[in-house]
PDB file of N, CA and C in Angstrom:
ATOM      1  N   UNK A   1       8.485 110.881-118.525  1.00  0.00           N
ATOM      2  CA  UNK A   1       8.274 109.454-118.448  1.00  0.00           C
ATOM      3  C   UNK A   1       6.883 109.135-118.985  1.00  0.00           C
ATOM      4  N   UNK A   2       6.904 107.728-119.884  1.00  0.00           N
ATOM      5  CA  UNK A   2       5.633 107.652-120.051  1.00  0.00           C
ATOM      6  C   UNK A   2       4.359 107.079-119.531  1.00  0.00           C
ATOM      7  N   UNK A   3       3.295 107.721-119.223  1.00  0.00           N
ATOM      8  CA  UNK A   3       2.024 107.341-118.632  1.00  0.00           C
ATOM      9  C   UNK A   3       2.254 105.899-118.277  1.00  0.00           C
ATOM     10  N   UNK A   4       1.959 105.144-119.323  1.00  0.00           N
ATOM     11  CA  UNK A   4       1.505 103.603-119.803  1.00  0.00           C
ATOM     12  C   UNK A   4       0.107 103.345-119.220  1.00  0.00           C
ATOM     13  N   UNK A   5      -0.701 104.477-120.295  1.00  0.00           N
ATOM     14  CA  UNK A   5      -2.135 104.034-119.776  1.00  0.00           C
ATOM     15  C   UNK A   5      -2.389 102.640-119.915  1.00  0.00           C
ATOM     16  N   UNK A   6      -3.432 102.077-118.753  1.00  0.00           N
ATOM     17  CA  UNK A   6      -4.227 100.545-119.051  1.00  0.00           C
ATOM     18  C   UNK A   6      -5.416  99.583-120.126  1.00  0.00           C
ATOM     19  N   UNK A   7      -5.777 101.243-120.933  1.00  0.00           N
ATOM     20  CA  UNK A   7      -6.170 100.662-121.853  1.00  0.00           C
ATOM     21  C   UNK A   7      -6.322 101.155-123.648  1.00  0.00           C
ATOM     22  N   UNK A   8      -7.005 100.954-124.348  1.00  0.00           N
ATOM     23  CA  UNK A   8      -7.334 101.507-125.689  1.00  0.00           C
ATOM     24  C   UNK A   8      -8.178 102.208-125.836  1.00  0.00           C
ATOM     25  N   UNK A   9      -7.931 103.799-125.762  1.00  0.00           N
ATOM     26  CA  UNK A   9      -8.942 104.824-125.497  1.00  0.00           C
ATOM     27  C   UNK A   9     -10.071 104.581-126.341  1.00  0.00           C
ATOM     28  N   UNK A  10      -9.958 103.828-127.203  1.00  0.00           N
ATOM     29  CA  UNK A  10     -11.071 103.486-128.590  1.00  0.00           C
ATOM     30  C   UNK A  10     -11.930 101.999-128.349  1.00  0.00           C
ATOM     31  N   UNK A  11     -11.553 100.977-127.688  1.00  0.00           N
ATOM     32  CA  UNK A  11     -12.643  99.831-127.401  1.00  0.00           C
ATOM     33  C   UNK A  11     -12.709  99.359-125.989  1.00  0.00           C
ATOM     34  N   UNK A  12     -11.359  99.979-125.335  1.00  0.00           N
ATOM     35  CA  UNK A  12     -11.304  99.682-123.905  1.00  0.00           C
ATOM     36  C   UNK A  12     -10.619  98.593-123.531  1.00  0.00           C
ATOM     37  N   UNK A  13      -9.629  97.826-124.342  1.00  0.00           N
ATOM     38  CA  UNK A  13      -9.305  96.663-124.528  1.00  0.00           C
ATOM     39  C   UNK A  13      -8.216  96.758-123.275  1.00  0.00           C
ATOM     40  N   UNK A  14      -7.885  96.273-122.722  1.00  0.00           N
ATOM     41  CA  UNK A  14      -6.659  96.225-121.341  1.00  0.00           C
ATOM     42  C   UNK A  14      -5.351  96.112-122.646  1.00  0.00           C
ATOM     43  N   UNK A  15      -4.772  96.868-121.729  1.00  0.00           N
ATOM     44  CA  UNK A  15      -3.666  96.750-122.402  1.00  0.00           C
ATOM     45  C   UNK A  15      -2.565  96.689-121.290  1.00  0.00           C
ATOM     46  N   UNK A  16      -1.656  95.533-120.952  1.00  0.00           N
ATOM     47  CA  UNK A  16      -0.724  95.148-120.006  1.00  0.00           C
ATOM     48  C   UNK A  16       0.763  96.246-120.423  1.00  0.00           C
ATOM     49  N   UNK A  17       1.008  96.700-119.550  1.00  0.00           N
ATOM     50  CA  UNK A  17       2.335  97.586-119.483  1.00  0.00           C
ATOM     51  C   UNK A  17       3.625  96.398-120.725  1.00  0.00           C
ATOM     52  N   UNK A  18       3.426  95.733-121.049  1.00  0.00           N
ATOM     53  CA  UNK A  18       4.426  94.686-121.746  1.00  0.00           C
ATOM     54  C   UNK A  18       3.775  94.339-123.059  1.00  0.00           C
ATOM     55  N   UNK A  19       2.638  94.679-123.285  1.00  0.00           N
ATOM     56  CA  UNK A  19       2.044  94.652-124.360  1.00  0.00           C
ATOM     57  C   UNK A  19       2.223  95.146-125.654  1.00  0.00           C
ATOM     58  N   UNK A  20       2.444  94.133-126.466  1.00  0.00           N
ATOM     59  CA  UNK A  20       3.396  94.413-127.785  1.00  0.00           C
ATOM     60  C   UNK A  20       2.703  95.595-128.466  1.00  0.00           C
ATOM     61  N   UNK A  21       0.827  95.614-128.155  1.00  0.00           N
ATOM     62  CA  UNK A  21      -0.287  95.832-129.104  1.00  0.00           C
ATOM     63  C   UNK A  21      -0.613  96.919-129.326  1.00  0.00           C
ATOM     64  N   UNK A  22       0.246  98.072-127.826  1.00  0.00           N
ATOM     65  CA  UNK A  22      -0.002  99.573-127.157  1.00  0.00           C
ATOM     66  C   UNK A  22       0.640 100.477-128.414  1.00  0.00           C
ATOM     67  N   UNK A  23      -0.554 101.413-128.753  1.00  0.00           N
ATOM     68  CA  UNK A  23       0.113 102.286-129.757  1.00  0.00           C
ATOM     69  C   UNK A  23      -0.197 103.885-129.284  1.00  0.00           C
ATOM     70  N   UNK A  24       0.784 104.590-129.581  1.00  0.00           N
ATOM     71  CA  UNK A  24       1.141 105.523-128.989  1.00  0.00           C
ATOM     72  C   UNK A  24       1.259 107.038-129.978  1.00  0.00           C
ATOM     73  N   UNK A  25       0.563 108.160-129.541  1.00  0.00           N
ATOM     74  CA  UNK A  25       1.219 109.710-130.777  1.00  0.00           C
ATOM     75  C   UNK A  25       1.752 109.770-129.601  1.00  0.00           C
ATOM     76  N   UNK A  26       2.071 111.140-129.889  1.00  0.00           N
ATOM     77  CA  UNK A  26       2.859 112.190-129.748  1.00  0.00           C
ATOM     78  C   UNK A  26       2.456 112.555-128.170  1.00  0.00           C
ATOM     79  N   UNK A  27       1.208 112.713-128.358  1.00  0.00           N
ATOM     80  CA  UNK A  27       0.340 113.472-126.762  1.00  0.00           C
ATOM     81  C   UNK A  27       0.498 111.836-125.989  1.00  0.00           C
ATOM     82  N   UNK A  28       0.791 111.046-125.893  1.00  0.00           N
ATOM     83  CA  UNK A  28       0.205 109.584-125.500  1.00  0.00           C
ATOM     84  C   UNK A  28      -0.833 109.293-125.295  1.00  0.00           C
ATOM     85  N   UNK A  29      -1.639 109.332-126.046  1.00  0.00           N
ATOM     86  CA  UNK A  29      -3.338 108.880-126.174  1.00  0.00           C
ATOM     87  C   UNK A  29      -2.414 107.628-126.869  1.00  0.00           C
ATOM     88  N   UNK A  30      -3.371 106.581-126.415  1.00  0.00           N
ATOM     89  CA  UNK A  30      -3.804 105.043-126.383  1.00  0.00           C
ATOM     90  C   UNK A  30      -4.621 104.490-126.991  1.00  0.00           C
ATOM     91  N   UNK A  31      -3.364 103.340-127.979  1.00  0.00           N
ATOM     92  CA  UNK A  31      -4.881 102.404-128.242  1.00  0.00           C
ATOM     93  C   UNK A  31      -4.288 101.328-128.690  1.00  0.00           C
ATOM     94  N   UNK A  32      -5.261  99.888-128.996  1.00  0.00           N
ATOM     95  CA  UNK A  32      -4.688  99.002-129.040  1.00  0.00           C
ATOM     96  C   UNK A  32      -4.340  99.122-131.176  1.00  0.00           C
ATOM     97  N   UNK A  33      -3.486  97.708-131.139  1.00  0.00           N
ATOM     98  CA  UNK A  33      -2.788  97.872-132.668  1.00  0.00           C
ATOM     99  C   UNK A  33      -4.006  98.024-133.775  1.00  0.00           C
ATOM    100  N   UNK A  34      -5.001  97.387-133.437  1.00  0.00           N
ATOM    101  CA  UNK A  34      -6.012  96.976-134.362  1.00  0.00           C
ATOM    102  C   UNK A  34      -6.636  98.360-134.434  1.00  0.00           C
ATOM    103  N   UNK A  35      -7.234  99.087-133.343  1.00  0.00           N
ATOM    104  CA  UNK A  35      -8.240  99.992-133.527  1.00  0.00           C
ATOM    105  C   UNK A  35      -7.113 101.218-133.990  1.00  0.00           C
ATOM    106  N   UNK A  36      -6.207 101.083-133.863  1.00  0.00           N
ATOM    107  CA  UNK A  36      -5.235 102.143-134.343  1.00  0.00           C
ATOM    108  C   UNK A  36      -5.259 102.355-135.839  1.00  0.00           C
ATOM    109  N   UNK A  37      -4.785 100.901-136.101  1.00  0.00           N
ATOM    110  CA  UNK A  37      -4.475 100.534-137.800  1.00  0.00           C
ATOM    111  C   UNK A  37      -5.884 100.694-138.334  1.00  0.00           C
ATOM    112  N   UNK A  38      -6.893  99.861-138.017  1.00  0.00           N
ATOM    113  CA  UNK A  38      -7.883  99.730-138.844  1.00  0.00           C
ATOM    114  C   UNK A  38      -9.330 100.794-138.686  1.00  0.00           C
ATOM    115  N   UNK A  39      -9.828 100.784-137.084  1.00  0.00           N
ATOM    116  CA  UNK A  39     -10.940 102.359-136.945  1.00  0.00           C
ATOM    117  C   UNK A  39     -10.340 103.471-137.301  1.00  0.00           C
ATOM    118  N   UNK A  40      -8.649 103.657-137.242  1.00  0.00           N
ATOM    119  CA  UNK A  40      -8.488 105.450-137.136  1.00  0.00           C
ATOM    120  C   UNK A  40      -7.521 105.231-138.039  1.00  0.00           C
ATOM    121  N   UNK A  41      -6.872 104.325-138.817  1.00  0.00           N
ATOM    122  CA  UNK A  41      -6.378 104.228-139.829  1.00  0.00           C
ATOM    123  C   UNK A  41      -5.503 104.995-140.224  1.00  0.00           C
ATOM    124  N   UNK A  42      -4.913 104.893-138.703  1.00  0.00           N
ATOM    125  CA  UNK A  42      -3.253 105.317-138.640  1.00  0.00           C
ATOM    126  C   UNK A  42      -3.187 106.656-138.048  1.00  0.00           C
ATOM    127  N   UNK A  43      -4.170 107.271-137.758  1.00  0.00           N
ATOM    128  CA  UNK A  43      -4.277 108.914-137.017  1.00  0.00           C
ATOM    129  C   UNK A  43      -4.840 109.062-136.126  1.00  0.00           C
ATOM    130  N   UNK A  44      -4.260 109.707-134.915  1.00  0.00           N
ATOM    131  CA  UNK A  44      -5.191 109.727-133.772  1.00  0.00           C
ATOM    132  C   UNK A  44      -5.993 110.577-133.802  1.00  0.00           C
ATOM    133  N   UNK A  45      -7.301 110.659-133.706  1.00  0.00           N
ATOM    134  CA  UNK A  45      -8.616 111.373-133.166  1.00  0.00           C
ATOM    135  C   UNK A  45      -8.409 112.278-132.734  1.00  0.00           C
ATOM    136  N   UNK A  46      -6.982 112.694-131.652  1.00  0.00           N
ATOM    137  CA  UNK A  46      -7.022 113.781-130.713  1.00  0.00           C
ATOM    138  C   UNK A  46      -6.507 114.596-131.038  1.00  0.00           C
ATOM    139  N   UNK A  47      -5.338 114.373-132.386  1.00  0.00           N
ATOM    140  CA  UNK A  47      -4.103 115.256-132.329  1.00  0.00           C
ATOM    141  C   UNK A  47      -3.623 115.541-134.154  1.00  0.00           C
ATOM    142  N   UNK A  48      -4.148 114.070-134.725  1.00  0.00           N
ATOM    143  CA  UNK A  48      -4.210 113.733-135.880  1.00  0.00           C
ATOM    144  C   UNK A  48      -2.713 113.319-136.222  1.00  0.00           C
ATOM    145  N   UNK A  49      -2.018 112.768-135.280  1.00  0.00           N
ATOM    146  CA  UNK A  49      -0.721 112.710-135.536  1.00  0.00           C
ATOM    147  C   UNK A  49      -0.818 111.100-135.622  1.00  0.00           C
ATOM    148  N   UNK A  50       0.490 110.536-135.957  1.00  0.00           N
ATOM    149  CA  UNK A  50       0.611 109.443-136.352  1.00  0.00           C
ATOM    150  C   UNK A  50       0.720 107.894-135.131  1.00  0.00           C
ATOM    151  N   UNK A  51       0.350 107.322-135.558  1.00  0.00           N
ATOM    152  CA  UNK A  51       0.948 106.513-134.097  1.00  0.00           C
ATOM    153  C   UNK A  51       2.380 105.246-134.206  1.00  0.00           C
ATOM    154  N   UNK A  52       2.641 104.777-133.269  1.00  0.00           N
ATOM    155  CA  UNK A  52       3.908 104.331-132.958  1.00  0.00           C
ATOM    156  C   UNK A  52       3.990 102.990-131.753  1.00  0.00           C
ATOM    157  N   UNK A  53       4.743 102.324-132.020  1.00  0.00           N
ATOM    158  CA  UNK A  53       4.469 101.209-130.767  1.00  0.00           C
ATOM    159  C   UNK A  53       4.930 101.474-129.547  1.00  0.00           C
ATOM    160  N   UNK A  54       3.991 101.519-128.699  1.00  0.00           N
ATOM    161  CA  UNK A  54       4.644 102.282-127.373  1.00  0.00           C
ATOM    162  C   UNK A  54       5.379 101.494-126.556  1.00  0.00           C
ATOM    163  N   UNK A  55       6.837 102.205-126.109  1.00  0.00           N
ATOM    164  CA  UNK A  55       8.059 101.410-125.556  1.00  0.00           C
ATOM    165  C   UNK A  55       7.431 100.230-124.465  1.00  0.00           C
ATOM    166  N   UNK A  56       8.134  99.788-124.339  1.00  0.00           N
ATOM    167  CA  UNK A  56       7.751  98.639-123.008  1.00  0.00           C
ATOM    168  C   UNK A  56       8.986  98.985-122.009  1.00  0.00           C
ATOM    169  N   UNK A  57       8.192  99.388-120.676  1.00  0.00           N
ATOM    170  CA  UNK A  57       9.072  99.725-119.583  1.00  0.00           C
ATOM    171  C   UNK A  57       9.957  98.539-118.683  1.00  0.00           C
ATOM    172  N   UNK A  58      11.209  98.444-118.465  1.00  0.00           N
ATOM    173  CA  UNK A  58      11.526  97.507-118.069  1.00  0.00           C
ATOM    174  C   UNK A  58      10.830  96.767-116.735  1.00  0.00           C
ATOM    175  N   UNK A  59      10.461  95.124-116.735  1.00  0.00           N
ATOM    176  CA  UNK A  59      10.123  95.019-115.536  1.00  0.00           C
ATOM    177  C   UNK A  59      11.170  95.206-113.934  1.00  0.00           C
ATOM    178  N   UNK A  60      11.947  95.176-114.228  1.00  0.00           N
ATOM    179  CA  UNK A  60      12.535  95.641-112.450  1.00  0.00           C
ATOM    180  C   UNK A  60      12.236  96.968-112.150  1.00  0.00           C
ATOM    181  N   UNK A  61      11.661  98.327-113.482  1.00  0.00           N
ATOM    182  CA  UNK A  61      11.528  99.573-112.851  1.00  0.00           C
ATOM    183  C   UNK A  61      10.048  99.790-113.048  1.00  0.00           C
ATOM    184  N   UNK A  62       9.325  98.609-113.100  1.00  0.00           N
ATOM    185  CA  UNK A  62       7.906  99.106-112.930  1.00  0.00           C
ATOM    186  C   UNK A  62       7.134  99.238-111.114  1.00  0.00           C
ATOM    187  N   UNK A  63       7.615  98.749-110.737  1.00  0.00           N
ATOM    188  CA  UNK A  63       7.216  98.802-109.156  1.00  0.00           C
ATOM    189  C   UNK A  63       7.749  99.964-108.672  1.00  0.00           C
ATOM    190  N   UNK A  64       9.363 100.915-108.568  1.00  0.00           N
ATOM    191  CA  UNK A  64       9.500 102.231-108.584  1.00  0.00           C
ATOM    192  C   UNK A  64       8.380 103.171-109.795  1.00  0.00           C
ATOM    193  N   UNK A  65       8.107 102.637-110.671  1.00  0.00           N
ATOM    194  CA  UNK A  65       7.532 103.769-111.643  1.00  0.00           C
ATOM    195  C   UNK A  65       6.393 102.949-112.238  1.00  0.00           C
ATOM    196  N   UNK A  66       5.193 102.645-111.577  1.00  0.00           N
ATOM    197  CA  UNK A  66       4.171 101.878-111.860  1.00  0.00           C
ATOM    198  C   UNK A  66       3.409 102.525-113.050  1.00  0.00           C
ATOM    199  N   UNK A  67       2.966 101.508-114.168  1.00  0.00           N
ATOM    200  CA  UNK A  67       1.871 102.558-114.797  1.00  0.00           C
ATOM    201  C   UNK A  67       0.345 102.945-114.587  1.00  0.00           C
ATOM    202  N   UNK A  68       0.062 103.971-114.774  1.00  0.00           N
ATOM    203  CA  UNK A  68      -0.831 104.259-114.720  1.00  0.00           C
ATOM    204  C   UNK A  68      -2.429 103.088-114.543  1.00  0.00           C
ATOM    205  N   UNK A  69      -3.304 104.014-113.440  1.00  0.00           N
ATOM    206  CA  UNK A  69      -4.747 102.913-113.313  1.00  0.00           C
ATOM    207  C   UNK A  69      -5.719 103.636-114.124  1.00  0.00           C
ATOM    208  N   UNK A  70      -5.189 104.835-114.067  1.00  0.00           N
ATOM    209  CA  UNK A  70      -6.898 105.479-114.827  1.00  0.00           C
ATOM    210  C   UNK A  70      -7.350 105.134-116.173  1.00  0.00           C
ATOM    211  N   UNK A  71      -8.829 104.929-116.306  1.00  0.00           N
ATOM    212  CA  UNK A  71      -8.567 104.035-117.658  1.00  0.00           C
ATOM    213  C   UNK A  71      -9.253 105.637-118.523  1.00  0.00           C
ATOM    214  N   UNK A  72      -9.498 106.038-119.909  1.00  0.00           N
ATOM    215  CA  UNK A  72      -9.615 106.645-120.584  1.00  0.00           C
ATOM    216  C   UNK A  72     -10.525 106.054-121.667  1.00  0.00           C
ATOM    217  N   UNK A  73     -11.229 106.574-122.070  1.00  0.00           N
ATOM    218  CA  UNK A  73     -12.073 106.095-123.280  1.00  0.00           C
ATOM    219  C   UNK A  73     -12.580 107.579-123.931  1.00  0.00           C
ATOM    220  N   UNK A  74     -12.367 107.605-124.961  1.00  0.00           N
ATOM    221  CA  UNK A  74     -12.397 108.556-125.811  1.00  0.00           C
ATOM    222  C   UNK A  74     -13.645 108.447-126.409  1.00  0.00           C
ATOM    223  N   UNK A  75     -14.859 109.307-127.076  1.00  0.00           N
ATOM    224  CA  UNK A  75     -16.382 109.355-127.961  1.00  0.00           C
ATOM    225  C   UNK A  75     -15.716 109.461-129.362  1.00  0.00           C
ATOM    226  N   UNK A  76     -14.910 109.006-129.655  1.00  0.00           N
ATOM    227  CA  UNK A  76     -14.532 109.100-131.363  1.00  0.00           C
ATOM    228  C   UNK A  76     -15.856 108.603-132.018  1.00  0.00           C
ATOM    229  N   UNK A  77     -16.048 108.964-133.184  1.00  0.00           N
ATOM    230  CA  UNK A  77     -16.961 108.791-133.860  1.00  0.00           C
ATOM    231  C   UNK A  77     -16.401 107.246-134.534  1.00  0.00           C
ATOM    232  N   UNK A  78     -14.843 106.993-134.755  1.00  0.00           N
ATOM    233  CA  UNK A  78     -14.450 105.963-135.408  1.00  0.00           C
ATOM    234  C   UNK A  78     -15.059 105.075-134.338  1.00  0.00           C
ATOM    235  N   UNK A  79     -14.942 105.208-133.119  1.00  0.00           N
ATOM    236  CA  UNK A  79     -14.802 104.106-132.416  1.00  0.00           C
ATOM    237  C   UNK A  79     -16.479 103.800-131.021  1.00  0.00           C
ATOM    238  N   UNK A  80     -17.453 104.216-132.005  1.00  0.00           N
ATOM    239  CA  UNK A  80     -18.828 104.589-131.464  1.00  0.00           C
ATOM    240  C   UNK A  80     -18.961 102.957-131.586  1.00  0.00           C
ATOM    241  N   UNK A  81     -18.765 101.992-132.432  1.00  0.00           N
ATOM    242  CA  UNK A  81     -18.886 100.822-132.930  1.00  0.00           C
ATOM    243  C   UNK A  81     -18.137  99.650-132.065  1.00  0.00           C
ATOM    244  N   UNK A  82     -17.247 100.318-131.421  1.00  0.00           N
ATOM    245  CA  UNK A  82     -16.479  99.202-130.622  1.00  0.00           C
ATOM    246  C   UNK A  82     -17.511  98.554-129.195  1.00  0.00           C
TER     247      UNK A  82
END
């Protein structure tokens, strides 16, 4: 099941479990659409794999399967600027 971290490991931006903006590899490292597309320019930092729009969990099964609080922020060099 997936995480659904709370934010964009790259500027810290909140990112709501319904959020169109959540982009997602392979490992589920996080980030929002912009710092995805445009700081890392389509590759994640961690894994170098590609990213993807991360599913949106239905709301009636988020209260059984809440997402995640811990927030994550990554030292990318892309994203020293955010």
């Amino acid at each position: 099941m997936l995480i659904l971290k709370p934010n964009c490991e790259c500027c810290d931006r909140d990112l709501a479990p319904d959020s169109a903006d959540a982009r997602i590899c392979t490992f589920e490292c996080t980030f929002c659409a912009d710092c995805a597309e445009t700081r890392l320019g389509g590759a994640c930092p961690n894994c170098g794999g590609n990213f993807t729009p991360r599913p949106i969990r239905p709301a009636a099964l988020l209260a059984r399967h809440p997402p995640s609080t811990e927030r994550v922020v990554g030292q990318h060099a892309a994203c020293a600027a955010a």
